[in-house]
C-alpha atoms as a PDB file:
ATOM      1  CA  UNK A   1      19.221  12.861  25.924  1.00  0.00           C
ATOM      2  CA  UNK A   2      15.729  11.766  27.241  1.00  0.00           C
ATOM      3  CA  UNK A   3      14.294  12.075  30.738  1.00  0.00           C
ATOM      4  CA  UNK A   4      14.439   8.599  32.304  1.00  0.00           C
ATOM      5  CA  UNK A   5      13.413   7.653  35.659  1.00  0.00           C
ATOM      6  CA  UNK A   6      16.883   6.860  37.453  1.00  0.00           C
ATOM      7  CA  UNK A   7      15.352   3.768  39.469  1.00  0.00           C
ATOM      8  CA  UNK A   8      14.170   1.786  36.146  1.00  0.00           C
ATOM      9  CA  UNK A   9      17.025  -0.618  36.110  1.00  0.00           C
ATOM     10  CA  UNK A  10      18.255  -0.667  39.320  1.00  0.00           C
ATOM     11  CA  UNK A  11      17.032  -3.610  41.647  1.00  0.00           C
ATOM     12  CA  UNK A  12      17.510  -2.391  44.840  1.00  0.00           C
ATOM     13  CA  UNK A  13      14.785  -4.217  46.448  1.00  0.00           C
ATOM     14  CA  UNK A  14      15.405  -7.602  45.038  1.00  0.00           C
ATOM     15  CA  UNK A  15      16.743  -9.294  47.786  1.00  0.00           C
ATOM     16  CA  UNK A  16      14.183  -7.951  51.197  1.00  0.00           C
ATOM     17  CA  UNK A  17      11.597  -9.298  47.467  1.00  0.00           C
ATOM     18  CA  UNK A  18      13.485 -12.603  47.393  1.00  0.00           C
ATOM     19  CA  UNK A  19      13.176 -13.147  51.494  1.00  0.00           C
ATOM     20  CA  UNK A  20       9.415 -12.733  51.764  1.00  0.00           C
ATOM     21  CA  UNK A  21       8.360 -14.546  48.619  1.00  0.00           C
ATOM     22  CA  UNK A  22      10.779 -17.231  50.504  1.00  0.00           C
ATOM     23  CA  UNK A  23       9.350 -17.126  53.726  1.00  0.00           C
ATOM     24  CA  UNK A  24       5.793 -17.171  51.668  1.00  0.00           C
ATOM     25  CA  UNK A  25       6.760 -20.235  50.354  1.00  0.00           C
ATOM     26  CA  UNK A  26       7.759 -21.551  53.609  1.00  0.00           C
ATOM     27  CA  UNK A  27       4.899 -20.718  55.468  1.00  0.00           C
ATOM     28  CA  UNK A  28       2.560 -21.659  52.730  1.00  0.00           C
ATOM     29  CA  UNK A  29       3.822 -24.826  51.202  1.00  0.00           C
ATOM     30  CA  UNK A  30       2.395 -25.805  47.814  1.00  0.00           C
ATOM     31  CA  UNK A  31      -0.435 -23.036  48.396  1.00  0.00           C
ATOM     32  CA  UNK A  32       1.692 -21.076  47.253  1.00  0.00           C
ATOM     33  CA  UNK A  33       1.413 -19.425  43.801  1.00  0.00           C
ATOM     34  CA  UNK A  34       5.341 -19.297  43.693  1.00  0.00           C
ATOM     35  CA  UNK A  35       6.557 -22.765  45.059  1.00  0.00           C
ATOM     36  CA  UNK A  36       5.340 -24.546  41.593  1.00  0.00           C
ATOM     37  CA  UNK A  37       7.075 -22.606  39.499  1.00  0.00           C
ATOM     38  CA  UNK A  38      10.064 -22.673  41.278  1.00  0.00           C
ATOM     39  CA  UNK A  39      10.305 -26.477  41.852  1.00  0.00           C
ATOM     40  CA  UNK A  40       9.911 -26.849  37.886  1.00  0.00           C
ATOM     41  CA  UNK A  41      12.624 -24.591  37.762  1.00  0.00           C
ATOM     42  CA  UNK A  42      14.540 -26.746  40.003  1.00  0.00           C
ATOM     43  CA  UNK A  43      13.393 -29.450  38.250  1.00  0.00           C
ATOM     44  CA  UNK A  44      14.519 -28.437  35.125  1.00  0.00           C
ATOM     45  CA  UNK A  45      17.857 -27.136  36.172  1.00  0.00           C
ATOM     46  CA  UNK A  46      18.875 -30.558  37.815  1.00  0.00           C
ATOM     47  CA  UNK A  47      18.187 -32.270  34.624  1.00  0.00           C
ATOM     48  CA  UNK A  48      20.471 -29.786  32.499  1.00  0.00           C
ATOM     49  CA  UNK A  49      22.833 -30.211  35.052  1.00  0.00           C
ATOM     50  CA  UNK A  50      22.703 -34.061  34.932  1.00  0.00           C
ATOM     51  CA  UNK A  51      23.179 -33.624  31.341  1.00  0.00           C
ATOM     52  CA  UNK A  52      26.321 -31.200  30.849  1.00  0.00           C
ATOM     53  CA  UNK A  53      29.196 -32.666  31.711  1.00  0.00           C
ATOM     54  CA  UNK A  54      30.839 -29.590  33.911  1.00  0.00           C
ATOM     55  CA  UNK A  55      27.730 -28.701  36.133  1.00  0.00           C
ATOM     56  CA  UNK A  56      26.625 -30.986  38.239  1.00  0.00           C
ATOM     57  CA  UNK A  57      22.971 -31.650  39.281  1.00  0.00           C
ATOM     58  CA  UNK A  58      22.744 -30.046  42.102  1.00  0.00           C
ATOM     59  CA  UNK A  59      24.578 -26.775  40.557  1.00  0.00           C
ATOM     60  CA  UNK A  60      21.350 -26.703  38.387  1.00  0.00           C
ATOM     61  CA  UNK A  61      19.095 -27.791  40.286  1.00  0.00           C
ATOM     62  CA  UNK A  62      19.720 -24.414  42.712  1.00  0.00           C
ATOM     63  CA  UNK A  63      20.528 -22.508  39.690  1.00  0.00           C
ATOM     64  CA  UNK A  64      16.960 -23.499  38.077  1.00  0.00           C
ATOM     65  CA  UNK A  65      15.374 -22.788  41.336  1.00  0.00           C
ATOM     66  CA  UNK A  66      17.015 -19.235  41.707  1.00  0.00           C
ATOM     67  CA  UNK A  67      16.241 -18.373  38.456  1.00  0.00           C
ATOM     68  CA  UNK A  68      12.991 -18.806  38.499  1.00  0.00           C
ATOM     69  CA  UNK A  69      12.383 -17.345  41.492  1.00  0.00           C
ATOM     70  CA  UNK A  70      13.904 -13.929  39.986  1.00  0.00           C
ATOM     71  CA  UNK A  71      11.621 -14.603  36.930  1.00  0.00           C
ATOM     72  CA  UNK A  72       8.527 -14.563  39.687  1.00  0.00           C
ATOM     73  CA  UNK A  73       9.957 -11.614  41.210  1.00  0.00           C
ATOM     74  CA  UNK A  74      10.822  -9.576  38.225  1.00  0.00           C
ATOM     75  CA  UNK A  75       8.850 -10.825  34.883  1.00  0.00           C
END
């Protein structure tokens, strides 16, 4: 077995992450270099939503945002 480092996978800090680059967004607005690619996200998942015919648009619209935002936080 191979020496790993024990913390590679786990994502412990993902949500105190999530809060600032939220509250970065907030206080920043579009300046931002998150809140674009997050309201394309949103943008996006609204659309899929509007287009499957179990999840609604709003469903993917907050599921678009969210993941996203995790794609900003962990590429």
């Amino acid at each position: 077995m191979t020496e790993q480092d024990p913390n590679k996978h786990q994502d412990h800090d993902l949500i105190p992450d999530a809060t600032e680059e939220v509250k970065g967004m907030a206080r920043q607005g579009m300046n931002h270099p998150s809140t674009k690619p997050v309201l394309v996200g949103a943008a996006i998942g609204a659309v899929a939503g509007g287009l499957l015919p179990v999840i609604t648009w709003p469903v993917g619209l907050v599921a678009g945002a969210g993941f996203a935002l995790y794609k900003r936080l962990r590429p």
